[in-house]
Protein backbone atom coordinates (compact mmCIF):
# COMPACT_ATOMS: atom_id res chain seq x y z
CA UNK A 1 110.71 128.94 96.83
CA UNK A 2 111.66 130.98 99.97
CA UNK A 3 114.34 133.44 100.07
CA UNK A 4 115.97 134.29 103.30
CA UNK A 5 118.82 136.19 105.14
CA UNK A 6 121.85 134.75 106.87
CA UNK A 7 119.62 134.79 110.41
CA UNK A 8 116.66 133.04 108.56
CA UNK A 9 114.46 135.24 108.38
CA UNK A 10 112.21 134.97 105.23
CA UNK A 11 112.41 137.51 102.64
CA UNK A 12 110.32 136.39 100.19
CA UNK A 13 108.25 133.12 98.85
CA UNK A 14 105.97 131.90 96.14
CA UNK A 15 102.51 131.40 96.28
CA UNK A 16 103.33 127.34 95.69
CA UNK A 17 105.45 127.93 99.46
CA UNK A 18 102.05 129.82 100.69
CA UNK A 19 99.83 126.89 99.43
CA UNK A 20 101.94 124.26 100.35
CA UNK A 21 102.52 125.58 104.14
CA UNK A 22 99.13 126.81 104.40
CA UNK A 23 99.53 130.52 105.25
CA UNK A 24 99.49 133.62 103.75
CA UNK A 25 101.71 135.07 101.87
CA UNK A 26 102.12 138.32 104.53
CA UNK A 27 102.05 135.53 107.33
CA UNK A 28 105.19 133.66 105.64
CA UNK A 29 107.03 136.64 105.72
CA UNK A 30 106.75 137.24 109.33
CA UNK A 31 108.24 133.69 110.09
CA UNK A 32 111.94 132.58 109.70
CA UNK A 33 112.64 129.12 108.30
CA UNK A 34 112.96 128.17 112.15
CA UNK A 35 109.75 128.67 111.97
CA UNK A 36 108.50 126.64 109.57
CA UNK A 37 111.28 123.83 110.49
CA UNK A 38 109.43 120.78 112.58
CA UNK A 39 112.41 119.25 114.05
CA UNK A 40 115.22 121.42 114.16
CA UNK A 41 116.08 123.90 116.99
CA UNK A 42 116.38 127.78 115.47
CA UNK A 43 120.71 127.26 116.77
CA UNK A 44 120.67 124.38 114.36
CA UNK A 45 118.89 126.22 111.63
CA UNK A 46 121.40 129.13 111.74
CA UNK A 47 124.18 126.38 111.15
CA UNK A 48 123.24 124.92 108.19
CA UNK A 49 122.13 128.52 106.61
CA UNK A 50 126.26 128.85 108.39
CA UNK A 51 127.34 125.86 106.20
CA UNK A 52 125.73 127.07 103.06
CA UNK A 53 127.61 130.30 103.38
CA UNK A 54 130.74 128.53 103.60
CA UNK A 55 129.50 125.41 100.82
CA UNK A 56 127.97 127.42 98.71
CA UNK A 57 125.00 124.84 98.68
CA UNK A 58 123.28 122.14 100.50
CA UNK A 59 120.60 119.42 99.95
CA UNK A 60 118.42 117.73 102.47
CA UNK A 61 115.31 115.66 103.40
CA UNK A 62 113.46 117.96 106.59
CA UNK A 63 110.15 118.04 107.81
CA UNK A 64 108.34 121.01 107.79
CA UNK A 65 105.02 122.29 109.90
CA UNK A 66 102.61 123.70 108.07
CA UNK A 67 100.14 126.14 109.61
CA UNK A 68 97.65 123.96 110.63
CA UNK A 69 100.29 121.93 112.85
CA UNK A 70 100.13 119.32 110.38
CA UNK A 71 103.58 118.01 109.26
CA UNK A 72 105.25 117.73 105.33
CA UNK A 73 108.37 115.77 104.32
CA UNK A 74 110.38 117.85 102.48
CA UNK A 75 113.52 118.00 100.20
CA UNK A 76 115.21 121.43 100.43
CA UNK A 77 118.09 122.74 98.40
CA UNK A 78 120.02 125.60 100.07
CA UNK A 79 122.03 127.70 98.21
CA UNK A 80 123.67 131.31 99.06
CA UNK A 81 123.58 134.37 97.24
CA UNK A 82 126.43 136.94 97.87
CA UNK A 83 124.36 139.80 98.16
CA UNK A 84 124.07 142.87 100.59
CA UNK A 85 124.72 140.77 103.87
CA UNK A 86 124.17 137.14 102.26
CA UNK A 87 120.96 135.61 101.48
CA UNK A 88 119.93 131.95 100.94
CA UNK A 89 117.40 131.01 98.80
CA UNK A 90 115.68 127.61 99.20
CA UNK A 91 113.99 125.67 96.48
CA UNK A 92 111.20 122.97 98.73
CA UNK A 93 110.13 119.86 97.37
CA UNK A 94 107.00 117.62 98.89
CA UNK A 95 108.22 114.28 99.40
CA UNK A 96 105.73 113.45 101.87
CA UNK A 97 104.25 110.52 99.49
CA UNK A 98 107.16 109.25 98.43
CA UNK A 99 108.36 108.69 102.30
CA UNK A 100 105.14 107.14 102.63
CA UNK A 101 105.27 104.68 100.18
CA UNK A 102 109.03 103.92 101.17
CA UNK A 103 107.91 103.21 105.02
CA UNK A 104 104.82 100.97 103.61
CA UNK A 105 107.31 98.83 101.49
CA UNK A 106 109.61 98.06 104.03
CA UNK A 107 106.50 97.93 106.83
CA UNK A 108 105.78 95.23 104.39
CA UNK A 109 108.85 93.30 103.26
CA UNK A 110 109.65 93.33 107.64
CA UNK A 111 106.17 91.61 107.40
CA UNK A 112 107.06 88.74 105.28
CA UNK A 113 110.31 88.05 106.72
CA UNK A 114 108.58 87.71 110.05
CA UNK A 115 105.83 85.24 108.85
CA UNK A 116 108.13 83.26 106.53
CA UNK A 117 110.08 82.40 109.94
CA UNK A 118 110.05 79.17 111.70
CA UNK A 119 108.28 81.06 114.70
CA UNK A 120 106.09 79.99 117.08
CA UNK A 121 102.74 81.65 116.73
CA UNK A 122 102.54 83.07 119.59
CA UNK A 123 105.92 84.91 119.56
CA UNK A 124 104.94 85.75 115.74
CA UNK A 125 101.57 87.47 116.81
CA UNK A 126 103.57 89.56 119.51
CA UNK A 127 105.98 90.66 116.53
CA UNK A 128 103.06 91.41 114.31
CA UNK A 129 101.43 93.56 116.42
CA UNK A 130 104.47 95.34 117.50
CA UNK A 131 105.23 96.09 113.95
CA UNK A 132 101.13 97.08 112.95
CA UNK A 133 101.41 99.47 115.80
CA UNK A 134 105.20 101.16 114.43
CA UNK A 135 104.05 101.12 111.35
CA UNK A 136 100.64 101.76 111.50
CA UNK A 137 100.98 105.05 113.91
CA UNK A 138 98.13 103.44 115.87
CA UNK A 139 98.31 103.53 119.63
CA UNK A 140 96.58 100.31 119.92
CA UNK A 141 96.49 97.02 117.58
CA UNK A 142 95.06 93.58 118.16
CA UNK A 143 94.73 90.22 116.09
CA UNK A 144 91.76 88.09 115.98
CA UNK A 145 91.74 84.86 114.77
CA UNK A 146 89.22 82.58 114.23
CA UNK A 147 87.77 79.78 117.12
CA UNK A 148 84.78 78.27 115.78
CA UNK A 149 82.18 80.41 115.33
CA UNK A 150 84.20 83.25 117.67
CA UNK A 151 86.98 85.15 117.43
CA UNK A 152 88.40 86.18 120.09
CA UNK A 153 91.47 88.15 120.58
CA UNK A 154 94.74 86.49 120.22
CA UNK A 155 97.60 89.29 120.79
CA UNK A 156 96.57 92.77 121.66
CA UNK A 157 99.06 96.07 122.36
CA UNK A 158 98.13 99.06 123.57
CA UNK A 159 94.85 98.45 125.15
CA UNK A 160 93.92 98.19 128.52
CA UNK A 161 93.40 94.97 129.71
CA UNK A 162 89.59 95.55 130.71
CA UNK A 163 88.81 96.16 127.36
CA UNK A 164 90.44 93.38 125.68
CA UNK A 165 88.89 91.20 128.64
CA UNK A 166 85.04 93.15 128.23
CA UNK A 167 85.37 92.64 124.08
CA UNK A 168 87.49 89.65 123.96
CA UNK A 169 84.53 88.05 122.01
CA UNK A 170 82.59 89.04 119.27
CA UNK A 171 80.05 86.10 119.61
């Protein structure tokens, strides 16, 4: 729960807010929800707390920094409270887990579709890779497959070319 005025700035929050974003309660209250926005400039912020002035209420998916830099995939739901000169309050729901889940399903079903295509290997392994590396948040994949008793590297992204030459065998 945060509460805050029509320029952001946070009023108040529960402890669950503290825990969840990792600061203290005293250190909350010195931020504006700007502040604790990850993606968002502070113009945008002040036109959605804008649009749920004029709405009355809004509900979206944002991701949030919490104090460590770390970031948290959140569901907030905006609504305004006609009192003194307008406040907002905002209820914040972690949906980190669920967005994780929903980008390793469809990492997965992107998977099958590409190896249930009549592809040529090659051109599959430089699809595979591309989507490990998307999906994976890795800066660097590579596939191995198996050459008698080596295996060497078949299709590599992301690493530089000495190293996939120097370790380009494991026997």
């Amino acid at each position: 729960f945060f509460l805050a005025d029509a320029d952001g700035r946070l009023l108040d929050v529960n402890e669950a807010a503290c825990k969840l974003l990792g600061y203290t309660r005293e250190e909350l209250l010195t931020l504006s929800l700007a502040g604790v926005e990850a993606d968002q400039t502070p113009e945008h912020v002040l036109e959605i707390i804008a649009r749920v002035f004029e709405v009355g209420a809004e509900r979206f998916e944002r991701r949030m920094r919490r104090k460590d830099g770390s970031l948290l995939e959140m569901e907030l739901s905006l609504n305004s409270l006609p009192v003194g000169e307008g406040r907002v309050m905002a209820f914040a729901r972690d949906i980190s887990a669920r967005k994780r889940a929903d980008e390793e399903r469809d990492a997965t079903v992107r998977m099958l579709k590409l190896i249930n295509q009549p592809t040529p290997l090659a051109v599959l392994l430089r699809e595979v890779t591309l989507l490990l590396r998307d999906s994976s948040g890795c800066a660097s994949v590579g596939i191995r497959l198996t050459d008698g008793e080596d295996y060497p590297y078949c299709e590599t992204r992301g690493f530089p070319p000495e190293l996939v030459e120097s370790e380009r065998h494991l026997c």
